[in-house]
Protein backbone atom coordinates (compact mmCIF):
# COMPACT_ATOMS: atom_id res chain seq x y z
CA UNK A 1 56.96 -85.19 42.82
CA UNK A 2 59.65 -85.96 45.46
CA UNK A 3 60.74 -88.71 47.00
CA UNK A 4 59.78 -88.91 50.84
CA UNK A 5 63.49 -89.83 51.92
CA UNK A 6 64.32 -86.71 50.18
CA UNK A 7 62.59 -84.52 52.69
CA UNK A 8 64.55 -83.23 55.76
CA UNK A 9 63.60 -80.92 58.49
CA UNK A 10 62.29 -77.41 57.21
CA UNK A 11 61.43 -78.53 53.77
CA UNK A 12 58.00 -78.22 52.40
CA UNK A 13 55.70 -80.37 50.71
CA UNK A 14 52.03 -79.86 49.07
CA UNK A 15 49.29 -82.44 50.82
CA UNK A 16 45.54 -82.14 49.66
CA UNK A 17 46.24 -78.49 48.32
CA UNK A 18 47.92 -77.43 51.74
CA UNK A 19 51.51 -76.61 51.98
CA UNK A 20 53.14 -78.40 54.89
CA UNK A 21 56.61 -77.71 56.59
CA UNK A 22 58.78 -80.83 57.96
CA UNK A 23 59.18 -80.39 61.83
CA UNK A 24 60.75 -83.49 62.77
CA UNK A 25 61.90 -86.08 60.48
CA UNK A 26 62.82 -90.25 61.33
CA UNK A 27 64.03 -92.88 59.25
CA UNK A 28 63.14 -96.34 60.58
CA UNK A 29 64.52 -99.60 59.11
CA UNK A 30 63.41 -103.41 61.12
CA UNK A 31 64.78 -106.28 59.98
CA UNK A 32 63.69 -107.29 56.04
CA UNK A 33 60.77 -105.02 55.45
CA UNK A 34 60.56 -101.77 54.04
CA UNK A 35 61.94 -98.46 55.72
CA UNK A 36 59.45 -96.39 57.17
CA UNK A 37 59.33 -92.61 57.57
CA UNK A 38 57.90 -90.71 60.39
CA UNK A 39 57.20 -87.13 59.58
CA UNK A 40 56.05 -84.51 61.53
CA UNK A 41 54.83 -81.31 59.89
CA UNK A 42 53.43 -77.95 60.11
CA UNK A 43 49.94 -76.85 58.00
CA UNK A 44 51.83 -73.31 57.21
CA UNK A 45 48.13 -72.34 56.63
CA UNK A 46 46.18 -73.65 59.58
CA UNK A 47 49.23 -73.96 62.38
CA UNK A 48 48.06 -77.29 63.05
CA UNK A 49 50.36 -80.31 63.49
CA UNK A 50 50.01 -83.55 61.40
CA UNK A 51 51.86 -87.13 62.49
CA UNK A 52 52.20 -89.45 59.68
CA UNK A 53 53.89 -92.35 58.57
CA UNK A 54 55.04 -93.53 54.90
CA UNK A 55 56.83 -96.47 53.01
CA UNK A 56 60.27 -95.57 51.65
CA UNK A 57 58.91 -95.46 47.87
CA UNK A 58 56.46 -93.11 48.30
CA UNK A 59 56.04 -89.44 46.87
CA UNK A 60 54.76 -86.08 47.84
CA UNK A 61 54.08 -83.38 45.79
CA UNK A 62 56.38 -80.42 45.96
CA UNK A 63 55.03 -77.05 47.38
CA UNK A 64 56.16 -74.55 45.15
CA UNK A 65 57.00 -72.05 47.89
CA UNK A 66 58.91 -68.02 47.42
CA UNK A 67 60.86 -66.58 49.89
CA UNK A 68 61.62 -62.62 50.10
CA UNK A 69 63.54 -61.12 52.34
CA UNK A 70 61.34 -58.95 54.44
CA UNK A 71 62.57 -56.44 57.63
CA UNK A 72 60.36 -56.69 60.64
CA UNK A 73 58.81 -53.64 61.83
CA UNK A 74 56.87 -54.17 64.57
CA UNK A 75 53.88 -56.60 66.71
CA UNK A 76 50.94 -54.76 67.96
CA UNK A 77 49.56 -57.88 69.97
CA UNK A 78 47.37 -59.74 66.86
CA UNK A 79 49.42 -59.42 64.21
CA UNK A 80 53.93 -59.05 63.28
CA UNK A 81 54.09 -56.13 60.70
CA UNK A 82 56.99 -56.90 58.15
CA UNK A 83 58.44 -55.13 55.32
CA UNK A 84 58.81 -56.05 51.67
CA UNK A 85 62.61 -55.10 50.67
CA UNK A 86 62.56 -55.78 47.25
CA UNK A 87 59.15 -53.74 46.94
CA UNK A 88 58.44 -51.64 50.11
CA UNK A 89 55.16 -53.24 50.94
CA UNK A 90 54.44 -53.96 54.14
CA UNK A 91 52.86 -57.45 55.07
CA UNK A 92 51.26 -58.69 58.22
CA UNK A 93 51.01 -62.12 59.52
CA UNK A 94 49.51 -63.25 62.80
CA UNK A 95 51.64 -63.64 65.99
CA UNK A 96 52.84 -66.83 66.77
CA UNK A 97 56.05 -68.61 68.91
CA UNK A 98 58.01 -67.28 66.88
CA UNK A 99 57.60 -63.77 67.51
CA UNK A 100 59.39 -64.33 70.63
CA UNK A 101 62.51 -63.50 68.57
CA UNK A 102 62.32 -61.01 66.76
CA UNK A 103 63.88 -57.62 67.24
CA UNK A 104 63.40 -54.36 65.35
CA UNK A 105 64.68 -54.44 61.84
CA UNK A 106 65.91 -57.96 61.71
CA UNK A 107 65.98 -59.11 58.15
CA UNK A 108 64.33 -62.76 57.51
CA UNK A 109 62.46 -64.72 55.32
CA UNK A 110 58.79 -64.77 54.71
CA UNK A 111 57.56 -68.26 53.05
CA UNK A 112 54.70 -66.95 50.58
CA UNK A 113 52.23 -69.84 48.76
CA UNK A 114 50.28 -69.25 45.39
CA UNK A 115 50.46 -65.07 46.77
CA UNK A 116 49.60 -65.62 50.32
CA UNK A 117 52.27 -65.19 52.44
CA UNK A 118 52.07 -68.19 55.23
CA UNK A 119 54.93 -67.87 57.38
CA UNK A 120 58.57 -66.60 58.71
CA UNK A 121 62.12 -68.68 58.75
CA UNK A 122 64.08 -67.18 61.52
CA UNK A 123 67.69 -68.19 61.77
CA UNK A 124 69.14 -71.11 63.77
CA UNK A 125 69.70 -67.87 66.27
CA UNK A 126 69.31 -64.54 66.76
CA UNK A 127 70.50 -61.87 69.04
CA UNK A 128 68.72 -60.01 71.34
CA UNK A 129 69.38 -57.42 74.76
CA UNK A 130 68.17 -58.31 77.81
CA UNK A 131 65.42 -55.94 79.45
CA UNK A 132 65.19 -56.59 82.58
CA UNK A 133 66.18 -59.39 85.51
CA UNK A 134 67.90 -59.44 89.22
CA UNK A 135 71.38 -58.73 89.39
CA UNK A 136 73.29 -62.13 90.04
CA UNK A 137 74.69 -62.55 93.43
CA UNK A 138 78.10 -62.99 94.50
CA UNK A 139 79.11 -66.74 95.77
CA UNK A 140 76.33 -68.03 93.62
CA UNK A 141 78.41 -69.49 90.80
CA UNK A 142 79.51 -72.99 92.53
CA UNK A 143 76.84 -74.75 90.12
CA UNK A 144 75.00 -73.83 86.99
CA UNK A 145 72.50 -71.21 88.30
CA UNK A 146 69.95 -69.63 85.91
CA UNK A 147 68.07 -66.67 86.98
CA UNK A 148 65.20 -65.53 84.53
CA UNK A 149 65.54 -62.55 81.94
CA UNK A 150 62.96 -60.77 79.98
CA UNK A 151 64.31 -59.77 76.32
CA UNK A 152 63.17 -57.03 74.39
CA UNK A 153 61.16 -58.85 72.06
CA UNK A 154 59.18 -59.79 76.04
CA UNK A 155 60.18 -63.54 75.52
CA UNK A 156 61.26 -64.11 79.29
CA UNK A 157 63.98 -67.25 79.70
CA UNK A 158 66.28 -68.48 81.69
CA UNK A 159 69.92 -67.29 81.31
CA UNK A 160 73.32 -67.25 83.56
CA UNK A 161 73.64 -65.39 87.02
CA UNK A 162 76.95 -62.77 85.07
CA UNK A 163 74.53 -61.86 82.51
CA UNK A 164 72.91 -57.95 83.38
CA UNK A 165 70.38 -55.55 81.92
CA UNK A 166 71.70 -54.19 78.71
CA UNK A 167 74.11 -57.25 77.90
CA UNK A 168 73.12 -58.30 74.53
CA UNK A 169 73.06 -62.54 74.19
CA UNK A 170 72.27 -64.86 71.51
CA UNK A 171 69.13 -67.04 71.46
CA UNK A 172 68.32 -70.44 70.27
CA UNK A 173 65.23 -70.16 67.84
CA UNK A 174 64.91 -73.65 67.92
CA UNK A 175 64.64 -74.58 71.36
CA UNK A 176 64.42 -71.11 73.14
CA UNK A 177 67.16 -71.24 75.20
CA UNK A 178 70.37 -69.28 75.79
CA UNK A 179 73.63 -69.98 73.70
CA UNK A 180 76.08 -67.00 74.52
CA UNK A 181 76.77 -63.55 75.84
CA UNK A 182 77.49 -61.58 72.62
């Protein structure tokens, strides 16, 4: 058991035999009563979100949780095709947001619970090259104009007129928006 001002955003905790990742995490203290914790969090078996509040003293039960390293090989529309690099297996999980990010043979974590793999952990960013979007035009730069861009992984955002086809830029996984030009 752990206590529920231990958790932080990304850790996981068991709930009524589900494993459950923290999304968003908020410590709340008014005046002389007890602290309470808002928690939002991920069913990394069902996708669906659950809101919920606790007291300060209570406790969860830990998910015991394994994460391998696997290489991503490929989407084919339903389902993200991974492989094992410790074994060679390959594993499949269904698509979700965060396929939106992932480029061929990026190495990342898979989140596995009791043998059933559940989910990925992408880095805080990844890069990827831009596919396709309109060339930027001159005298347009007086303000912060974004033009849109479709990436290779076909996640279209919005990103600065100077960037071109080809240029390779770096992507927040969190939020889903541009960081840099690599």
């Amino acid at each position: 058991m752990i206590s529920i001002t231990e958790l932080r955003k990304g850790a996981v905790f068991e709930q009524d035999g589900d494993p459950l990742q923290v999304t968003q995490y908020l410590h709340k203290k008014l005046g002389r009563g007890k602290a309470n914790i808002r928690i939002k969090a991920k069913n990394l078996r069902t996708g669906t979100t659950l809101d919920t509040v606790f007291n300060s003293g209570a406790k969860v039960e830990e998910a015991e949780v394994v994460k391998k390293s696997v290489q991503f090989l490929y989407q084919d529309g339903k389902q993200m095709h991974f492989k094992d690099l410790e074994t060679g297996d390959k594993v499949s999980l269904p698509v979700d947001e965060q396929g939106n990010f992932l480029s061929k043979n990026i190495e990342i974590e898979l989140l596995s619970f009791e043998g059933e793999p559940l989910s990925i952990e992408l880095p805080s960013a990844v890069e990827l090259k831009v596919k396709k979007t309109e060339p930027g035009v001159k005298g347009n730069s007086a303000t912060n104009i974004y033009k849109p861009a479709t990436l290779e992984s076909g996640h279209t955002l919005q990103v600065p007129l100077f960037i071109n086809e080809g240029d390779t830029i770096k992507v927040n996984t969190e939020t889903g928006k541009y960081v840099s030009r690599v």
